[in-house]
Structures are given as structure tokens and as C-alpha cells.
N, C-alpha and C. Protein backbone atom coordinates (compact mmCIF):
# COMPACT_ATOMS: atom_id res chain seq x y z
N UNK A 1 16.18 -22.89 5.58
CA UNK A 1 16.34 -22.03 4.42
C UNK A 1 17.17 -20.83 4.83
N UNK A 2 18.55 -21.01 4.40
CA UNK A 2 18.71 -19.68 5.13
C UNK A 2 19.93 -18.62 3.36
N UNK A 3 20.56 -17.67 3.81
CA UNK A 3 21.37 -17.43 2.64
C UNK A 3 22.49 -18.80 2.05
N UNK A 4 22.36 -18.46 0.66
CA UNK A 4 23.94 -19.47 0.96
C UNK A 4 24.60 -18.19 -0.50
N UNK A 5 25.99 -17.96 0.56
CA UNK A 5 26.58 -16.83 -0.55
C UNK A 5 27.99 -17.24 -0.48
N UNK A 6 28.34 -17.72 -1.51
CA UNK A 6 29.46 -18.24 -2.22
C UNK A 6 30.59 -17.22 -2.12
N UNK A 7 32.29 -17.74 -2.29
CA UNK A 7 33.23 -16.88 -2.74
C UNK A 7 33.07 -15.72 -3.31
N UNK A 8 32.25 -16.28 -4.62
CA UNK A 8 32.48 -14.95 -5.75
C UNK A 8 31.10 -13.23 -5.39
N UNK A 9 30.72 -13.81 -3.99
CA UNK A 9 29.47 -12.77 -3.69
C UNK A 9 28.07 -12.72 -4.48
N UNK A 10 28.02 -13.84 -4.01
CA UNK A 10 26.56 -14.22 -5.49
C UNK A 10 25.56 -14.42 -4.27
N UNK A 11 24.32 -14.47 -3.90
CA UNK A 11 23.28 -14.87 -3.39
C UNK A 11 22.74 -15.82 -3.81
N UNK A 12 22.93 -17.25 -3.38
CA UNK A 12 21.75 -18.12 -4.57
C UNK A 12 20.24 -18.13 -4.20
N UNK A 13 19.83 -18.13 -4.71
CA UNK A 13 18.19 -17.80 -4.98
C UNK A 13 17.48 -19.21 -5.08
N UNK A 14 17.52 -19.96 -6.39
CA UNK A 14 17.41 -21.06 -6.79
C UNK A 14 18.61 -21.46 -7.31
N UNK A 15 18.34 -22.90 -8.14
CA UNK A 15 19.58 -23.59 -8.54
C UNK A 15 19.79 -22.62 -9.91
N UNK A 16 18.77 -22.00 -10.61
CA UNK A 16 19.06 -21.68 -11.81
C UNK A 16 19.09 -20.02 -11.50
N UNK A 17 18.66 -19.49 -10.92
CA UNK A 17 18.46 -17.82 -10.07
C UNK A 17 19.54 -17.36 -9.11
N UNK A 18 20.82 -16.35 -9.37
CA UNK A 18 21.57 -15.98 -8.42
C UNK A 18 21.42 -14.26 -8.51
N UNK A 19 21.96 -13.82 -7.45
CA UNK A 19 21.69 -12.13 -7.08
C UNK A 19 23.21 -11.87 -6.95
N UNK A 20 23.85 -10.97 -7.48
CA UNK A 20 24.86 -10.79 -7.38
C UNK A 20 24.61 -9.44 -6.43
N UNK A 21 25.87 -9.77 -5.50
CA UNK A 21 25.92 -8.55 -4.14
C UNK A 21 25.98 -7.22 -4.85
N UNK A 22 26.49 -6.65 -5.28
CA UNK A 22 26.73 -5.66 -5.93
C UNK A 22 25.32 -4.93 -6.24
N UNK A 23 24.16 -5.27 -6.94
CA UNK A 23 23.09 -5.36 -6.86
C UNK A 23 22.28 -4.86 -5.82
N UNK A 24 22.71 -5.46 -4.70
CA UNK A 24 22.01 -5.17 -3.19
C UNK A 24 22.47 -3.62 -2.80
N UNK A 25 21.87 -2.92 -1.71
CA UNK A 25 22.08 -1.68 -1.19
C UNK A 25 21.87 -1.87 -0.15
N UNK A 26 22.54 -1.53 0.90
CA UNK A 26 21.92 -1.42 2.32
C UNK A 26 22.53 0.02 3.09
N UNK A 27 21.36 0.41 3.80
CA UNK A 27 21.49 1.59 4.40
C UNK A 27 20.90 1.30 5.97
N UNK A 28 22.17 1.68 6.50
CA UNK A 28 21.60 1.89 8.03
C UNK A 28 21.27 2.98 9.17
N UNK A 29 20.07 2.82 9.08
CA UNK A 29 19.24 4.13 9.77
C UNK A 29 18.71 4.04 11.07
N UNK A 30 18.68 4.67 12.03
CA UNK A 30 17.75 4.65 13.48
C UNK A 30 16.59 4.02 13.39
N UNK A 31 16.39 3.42 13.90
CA UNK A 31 14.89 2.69 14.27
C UNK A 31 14.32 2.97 14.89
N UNK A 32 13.19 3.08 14.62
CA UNK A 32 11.87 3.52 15.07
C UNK A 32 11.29 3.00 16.52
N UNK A 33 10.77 3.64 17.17
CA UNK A 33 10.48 3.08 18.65
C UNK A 33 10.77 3.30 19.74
N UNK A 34 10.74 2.70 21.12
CA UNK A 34 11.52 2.66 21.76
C UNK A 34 12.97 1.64 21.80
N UNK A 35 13.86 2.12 22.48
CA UNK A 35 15.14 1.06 22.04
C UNK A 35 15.87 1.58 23.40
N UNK A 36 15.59 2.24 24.16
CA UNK A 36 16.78 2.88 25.75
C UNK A 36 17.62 3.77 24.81
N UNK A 37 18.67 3.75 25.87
CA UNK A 37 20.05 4.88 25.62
C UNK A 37 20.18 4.78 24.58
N UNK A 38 20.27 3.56 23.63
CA UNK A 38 21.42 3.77 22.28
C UNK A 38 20.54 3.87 20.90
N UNK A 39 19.06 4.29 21.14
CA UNK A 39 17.57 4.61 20.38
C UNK A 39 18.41 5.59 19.18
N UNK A 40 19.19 7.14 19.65
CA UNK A 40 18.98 7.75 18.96
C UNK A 40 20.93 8.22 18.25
N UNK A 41 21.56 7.19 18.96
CA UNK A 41 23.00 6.95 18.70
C UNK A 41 23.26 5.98 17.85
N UNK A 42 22.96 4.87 17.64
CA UNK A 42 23.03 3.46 16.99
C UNK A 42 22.06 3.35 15.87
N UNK A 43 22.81 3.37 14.97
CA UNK A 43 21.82 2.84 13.49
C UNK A 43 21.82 1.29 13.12
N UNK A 44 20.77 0.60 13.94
CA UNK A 44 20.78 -0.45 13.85
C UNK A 44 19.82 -1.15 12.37
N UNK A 45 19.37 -0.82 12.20
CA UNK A 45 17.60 -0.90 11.29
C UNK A 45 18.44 -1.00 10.14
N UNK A 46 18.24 -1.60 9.81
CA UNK A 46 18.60 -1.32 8.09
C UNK A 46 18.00 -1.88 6.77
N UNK A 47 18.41 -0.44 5.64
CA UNK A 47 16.98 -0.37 4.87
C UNK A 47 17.93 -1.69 3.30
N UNK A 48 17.25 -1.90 2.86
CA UNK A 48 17.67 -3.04 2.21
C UNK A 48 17.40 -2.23 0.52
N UNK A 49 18.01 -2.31 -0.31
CA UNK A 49 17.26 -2.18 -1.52
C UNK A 49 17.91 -2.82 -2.84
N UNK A 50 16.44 -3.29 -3.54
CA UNK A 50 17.23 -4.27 -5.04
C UNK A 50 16.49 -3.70 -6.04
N UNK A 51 17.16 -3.17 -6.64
CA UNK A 51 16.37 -2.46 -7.94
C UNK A 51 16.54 -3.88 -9.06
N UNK A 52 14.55 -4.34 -9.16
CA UNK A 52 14.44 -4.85 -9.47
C UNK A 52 14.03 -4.89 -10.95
N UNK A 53 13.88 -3.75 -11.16
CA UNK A 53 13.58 -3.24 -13.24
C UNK A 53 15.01 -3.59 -13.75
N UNK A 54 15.72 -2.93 -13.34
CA UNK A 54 17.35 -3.27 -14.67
C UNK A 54 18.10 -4.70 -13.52
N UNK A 55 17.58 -5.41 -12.55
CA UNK A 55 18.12 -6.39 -12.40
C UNK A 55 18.44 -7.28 -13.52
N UNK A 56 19.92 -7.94 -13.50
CA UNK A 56 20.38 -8.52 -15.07
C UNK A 56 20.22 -10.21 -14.27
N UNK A 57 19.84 -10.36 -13.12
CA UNK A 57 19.81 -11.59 -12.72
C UNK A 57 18.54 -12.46 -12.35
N UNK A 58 17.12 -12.01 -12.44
CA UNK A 58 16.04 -12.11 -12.77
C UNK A 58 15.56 -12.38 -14.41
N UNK A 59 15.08 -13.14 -14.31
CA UNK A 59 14.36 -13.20 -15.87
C UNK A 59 13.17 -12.91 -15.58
N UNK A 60 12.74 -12.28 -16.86
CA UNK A 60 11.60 -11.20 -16.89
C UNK A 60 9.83 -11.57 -15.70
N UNK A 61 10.04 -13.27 -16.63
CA UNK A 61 8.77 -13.06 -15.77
C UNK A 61 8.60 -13.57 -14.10
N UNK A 62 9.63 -13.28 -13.95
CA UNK A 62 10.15 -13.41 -12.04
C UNK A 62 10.02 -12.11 -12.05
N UNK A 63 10.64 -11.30 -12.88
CA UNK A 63 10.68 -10.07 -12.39
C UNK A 63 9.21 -9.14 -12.36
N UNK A 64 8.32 -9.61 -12.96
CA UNK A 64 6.75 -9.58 -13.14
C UNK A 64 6.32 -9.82 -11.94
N UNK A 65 6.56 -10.82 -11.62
CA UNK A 65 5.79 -11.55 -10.30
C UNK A 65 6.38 -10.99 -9.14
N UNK A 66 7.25 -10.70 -9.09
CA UNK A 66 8.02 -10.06 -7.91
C UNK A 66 7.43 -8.87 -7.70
N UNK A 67 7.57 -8.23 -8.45
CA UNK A 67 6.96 -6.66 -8.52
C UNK A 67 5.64 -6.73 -8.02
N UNK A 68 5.00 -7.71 -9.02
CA UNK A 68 3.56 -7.86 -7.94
C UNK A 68 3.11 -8.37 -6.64
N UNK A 69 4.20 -9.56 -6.18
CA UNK A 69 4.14 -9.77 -4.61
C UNK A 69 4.47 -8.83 -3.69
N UNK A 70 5.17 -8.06 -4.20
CA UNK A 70 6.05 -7.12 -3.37
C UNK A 70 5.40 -5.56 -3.04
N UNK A 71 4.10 -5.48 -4.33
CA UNK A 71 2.96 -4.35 -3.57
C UNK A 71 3.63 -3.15 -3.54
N UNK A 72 3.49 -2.57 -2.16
CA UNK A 72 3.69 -1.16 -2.22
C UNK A 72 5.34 -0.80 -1.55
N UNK A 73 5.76 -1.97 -1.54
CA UNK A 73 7.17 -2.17 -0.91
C UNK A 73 8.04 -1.74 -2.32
N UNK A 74 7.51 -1.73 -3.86
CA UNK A 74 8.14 -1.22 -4.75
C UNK A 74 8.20 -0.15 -5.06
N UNK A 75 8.94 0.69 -5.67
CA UNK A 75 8.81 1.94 -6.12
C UNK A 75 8.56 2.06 -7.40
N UNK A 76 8.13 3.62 -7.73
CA UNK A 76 7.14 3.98 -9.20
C UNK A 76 9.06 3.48 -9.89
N UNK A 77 10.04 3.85 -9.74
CA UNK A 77 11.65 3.30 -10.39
C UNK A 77 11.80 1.89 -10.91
N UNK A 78 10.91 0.75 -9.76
CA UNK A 78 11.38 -0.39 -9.53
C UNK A 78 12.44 -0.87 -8.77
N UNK A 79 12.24 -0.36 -7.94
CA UNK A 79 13.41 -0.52 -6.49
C UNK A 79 12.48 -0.97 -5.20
N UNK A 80 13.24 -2.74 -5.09
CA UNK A 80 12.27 -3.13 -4.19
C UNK A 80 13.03 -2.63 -2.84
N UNK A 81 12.12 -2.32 -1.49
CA UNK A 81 12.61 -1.64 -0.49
C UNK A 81 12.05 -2.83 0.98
N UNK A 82 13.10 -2.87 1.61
CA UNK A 82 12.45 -3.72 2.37
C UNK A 82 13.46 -2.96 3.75
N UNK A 83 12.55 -3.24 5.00
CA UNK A 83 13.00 -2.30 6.10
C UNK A 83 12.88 -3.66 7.33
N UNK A 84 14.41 -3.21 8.20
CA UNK A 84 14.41 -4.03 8.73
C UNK A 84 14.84 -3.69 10.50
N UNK A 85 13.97 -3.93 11.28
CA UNK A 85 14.23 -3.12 12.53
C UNK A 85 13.53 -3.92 13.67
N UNK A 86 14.00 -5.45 13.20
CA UNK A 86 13.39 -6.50 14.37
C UNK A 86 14.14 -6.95 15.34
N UNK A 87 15.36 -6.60 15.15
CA UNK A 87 16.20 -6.85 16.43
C UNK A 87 17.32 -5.92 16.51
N UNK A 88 18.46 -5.67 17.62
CA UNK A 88 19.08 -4.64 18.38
C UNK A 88 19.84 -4.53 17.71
N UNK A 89 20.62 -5.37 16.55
CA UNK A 89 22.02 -5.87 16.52
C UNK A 89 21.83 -5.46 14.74
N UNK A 90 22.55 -4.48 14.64
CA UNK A 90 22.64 -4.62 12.76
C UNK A 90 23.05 -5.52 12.22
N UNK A 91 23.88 -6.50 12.50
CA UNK A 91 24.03 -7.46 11.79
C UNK A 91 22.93 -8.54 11.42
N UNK A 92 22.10 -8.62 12.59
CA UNK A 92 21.38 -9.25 12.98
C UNK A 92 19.97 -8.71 12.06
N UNK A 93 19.42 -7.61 11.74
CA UNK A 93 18.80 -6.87 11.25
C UNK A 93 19.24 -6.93 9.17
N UNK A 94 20.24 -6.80 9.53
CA UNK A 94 21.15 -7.07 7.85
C UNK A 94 20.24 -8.59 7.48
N UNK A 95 20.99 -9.98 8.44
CA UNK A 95 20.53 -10.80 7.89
C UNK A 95 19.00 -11.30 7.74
N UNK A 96 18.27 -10.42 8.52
CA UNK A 96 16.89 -10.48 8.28
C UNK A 96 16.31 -9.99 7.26
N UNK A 97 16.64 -8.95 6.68
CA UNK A 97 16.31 -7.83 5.40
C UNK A 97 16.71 -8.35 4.17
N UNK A 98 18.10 -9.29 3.98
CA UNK A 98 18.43 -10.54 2.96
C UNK A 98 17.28 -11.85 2.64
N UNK A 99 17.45 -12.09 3.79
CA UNK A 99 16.46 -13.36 4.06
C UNK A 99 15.14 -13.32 3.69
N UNK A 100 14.25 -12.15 4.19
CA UNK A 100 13.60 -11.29 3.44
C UNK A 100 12.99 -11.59 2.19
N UNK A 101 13.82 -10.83 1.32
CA UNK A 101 14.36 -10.73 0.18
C UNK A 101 14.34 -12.10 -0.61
N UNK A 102 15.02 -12.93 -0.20
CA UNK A 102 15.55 -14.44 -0.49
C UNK A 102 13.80 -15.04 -0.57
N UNK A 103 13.18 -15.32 0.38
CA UNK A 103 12.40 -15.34 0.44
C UNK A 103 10.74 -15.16 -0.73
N UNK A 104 10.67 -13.76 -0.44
CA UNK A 104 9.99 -12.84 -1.34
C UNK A 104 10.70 -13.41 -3.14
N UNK A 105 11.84 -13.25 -3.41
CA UNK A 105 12.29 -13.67 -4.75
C UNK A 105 11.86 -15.56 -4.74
N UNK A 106 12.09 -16.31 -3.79
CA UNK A 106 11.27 -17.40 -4.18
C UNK A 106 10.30 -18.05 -4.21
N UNK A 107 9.40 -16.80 -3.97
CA UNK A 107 7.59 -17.01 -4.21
C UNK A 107 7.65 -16.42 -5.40
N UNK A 108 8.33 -15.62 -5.63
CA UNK A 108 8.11 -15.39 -6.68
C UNK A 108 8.62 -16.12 -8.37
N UNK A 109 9.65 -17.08 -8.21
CA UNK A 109 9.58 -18.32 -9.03
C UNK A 109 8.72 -19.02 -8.79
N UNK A 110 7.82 -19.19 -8.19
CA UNK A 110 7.04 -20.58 -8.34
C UNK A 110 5.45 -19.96 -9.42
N UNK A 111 5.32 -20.66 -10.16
CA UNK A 111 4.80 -20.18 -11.12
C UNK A 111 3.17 -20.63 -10.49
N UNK A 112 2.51 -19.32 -10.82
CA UNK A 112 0.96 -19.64 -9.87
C UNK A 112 0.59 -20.90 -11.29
N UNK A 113 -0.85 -21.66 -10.98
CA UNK A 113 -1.46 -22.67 -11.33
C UNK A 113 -2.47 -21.81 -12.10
N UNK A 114 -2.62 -21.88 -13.62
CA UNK A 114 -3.72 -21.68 -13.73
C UNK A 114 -5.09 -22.30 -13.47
N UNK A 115 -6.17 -21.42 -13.28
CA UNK A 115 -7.70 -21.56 -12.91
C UNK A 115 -8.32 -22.52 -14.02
N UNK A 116 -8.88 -23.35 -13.63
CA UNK A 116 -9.60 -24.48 -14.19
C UNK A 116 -11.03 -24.22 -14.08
N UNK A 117 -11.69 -23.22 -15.02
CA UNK A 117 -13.37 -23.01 -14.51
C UNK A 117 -14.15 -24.19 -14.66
N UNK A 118 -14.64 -24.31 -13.75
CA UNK A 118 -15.72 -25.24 -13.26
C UNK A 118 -17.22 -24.93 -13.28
N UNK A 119 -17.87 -25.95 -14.03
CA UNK A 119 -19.53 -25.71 -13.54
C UNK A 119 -20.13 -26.34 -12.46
N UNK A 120 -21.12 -25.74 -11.96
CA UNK A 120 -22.08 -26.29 -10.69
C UNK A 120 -22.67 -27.29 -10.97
N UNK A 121 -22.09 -28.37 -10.33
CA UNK A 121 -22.81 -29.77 -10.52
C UNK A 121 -24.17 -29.82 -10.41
N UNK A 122 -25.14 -31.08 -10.71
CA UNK A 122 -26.49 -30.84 -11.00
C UNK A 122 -27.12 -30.80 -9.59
N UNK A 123 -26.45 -31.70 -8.71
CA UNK A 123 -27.47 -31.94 -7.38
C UNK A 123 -26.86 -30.06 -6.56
N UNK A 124 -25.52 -29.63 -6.71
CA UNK A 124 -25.78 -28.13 -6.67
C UNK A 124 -26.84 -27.11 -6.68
N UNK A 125 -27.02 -27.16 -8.36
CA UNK A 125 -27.64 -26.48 -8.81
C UNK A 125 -29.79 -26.66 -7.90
N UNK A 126 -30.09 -27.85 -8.03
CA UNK A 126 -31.07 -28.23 -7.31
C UNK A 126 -30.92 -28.01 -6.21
N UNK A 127 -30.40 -28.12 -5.08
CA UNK A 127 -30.12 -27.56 -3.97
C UNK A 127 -30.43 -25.65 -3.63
N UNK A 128 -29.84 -25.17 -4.75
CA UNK A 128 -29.70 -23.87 -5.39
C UNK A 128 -31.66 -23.53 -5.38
N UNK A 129 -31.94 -23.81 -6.11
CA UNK A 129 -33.93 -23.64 -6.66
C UNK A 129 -34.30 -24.37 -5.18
N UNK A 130 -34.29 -25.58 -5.09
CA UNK A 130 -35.10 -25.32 -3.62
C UNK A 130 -35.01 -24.52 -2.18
N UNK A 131 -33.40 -24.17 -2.61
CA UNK A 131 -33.54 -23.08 -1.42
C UNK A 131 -34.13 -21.77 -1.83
N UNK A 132 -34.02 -21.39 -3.05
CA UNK A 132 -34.93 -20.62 -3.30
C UNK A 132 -36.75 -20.56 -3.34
N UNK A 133 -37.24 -21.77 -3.71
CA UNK A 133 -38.43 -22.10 -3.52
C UNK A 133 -38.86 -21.82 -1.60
N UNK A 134 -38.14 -22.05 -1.16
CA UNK A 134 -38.79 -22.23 0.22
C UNK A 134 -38.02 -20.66 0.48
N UNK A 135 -37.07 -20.15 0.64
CA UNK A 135 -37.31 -18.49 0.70
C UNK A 135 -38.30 -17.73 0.19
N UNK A 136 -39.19 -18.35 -1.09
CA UNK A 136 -39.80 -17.52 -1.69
C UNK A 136 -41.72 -17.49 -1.09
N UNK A 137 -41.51 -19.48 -0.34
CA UNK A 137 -42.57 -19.35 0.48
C UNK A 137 -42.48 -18.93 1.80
N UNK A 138 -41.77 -18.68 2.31
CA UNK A 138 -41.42 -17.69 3.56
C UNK A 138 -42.08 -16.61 2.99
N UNK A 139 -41.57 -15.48 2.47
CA UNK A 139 -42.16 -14.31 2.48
C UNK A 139 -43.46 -14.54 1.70
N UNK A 140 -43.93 -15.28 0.81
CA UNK A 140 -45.46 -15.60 0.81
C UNK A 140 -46.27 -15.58 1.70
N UNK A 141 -45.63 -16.08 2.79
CA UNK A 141 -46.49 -16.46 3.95
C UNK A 141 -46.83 -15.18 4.79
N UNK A 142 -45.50 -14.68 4.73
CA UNK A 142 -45.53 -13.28 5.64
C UNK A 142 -46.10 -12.17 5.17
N UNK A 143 -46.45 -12.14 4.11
CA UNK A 143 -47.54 -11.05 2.67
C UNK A 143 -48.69 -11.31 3.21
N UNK A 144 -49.00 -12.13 2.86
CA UNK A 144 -51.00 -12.16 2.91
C UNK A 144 -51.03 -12.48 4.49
N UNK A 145 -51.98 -12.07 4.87
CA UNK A 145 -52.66 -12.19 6.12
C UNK A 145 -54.27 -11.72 6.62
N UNK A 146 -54.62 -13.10 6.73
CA UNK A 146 -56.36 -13.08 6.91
C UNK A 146 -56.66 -11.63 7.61
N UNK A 147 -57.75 -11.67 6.75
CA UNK A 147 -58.66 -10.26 7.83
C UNK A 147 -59.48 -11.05 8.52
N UNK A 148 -59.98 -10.01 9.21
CA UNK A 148 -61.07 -10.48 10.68
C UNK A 148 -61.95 -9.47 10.45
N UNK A 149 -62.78 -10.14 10.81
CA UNK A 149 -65.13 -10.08 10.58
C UNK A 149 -64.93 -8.78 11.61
């Protein structure tokens, strides 16, 4: 699974879902940590961002679900933010923060299953009362206790 980005600068997503580059933001900032000599010279890390409220390439209820997979990685705007500072090499860091992204947007097409409520089968439910019956003679037992003459 990796990007596949066409001539015209499109991201495909799914067969029917594309991200146009333009869309994307990337900012490259120092990374956090240790890193040697080139820690506080080299802006390798880079911050990724898709403002996903006025995205025109999402349909709405991707854009629902996204927002909600994506947690606190969104902003109160709708600008999803994703930070990327797993390896030395910005390029290398770039294509991780896409991928990312790519990713995250195709969990978020897959449409969850709705819940099918279910009742507790009968030999359950019986199972259920006799474990209660015999908890309830346990502490019976442990209540009363003979006196002595």
C-alpha cells in the first residue's frame, strides 16, 4: 500500500476518493529529541496538514468518520495535523506523514457494520441463576454460625 500520485498531483485514496496536492500543507520543523550535531540545524520532522471541513474531495460522511478516527489530531477549525519525526531524512519523514494520512483516510471509508442486538440464550441465562444460587449459598453459609453450650 503505498502513495500512488499521478501527473496531474492528485493522491489516490480509493478508486472513487482522490486528494488533490494543493490541499496538503507541509511544514518542516526540528525534531524533537536527541538527533547529534544536525538536532538543532536540520528541519527534518515534518508537520503535515489537511484541512478536512472545506475539503472538496471527501464526501461528507468520510469526512464524519475521519474527524472521528483522527481524535485529538484534529483541530476545533478542522485541520487534520499529523507530525512526523521517525526518521533522519525529510524526505523520508514527508513520505511517512502522507502515508499516514492515506492510511487514516482509508479507515475511514470503510463503513463500520451496524450492531445486531442480541438476547442471552436460554442455557445462558440458566447458567446466569445458578451461579447466582450457589453465591448466594456461600454467604448463607458464612452468616449463621452455631453457638456453643
Amino acid at each position: 500500500m503505498g502513495l500512488s500520485i499521478s501527473g496531474d498531483r492528485v493522491v489516490e485514496v480509493t478508486s472513487g476518493i482522490q486528494i488533490d496536492e494543493r490541499e496538503l500543507e507541509e511544514r518542516f520543523v526540528c525534531a524533537p529529541g536527541p538527533g547529534g550535531q544536525n538536532v538543532n540545524k536540520v528541519a527534518t520532522a515534518v508537520q503535515l496538514r489537511f484541512d478536512v471541513a472545506r475539503s472538496a474531495s471527501l464526501p461528507e460522511e468520510v469526512r464524519e468518520r475521519l474527524i472521528r478516527l483522527a481524535g485529538r489530531r484534529v483541530t476545533s477549525e478542522g485541520v487534520l495535523l499529523i507530525d512526523a519525526h521517525r526518521y533522519r531524512t525529510q524526505e523520508r519523514n514527508r513520505q511517512d506523514a502522507r502515508e499516514r494520512l492515506l492510511r487514516l483516510v482509508q479507515r475511514a471509508t470503510e463503513r463500520p457494520k451496524p450492531r445486531k442486538p442480541t438476547r442471552p440464550t436460554l442455557a445462558s441465562k440458566q447458567r446466569r441463576l445458578q451461579a447466582k444460587r450457589a453465591h448466594s449459598a456461600t454467604k448463607r453459609l458464612r452468616g449463621s454460625r452455631p453457638e456453643s453450650d
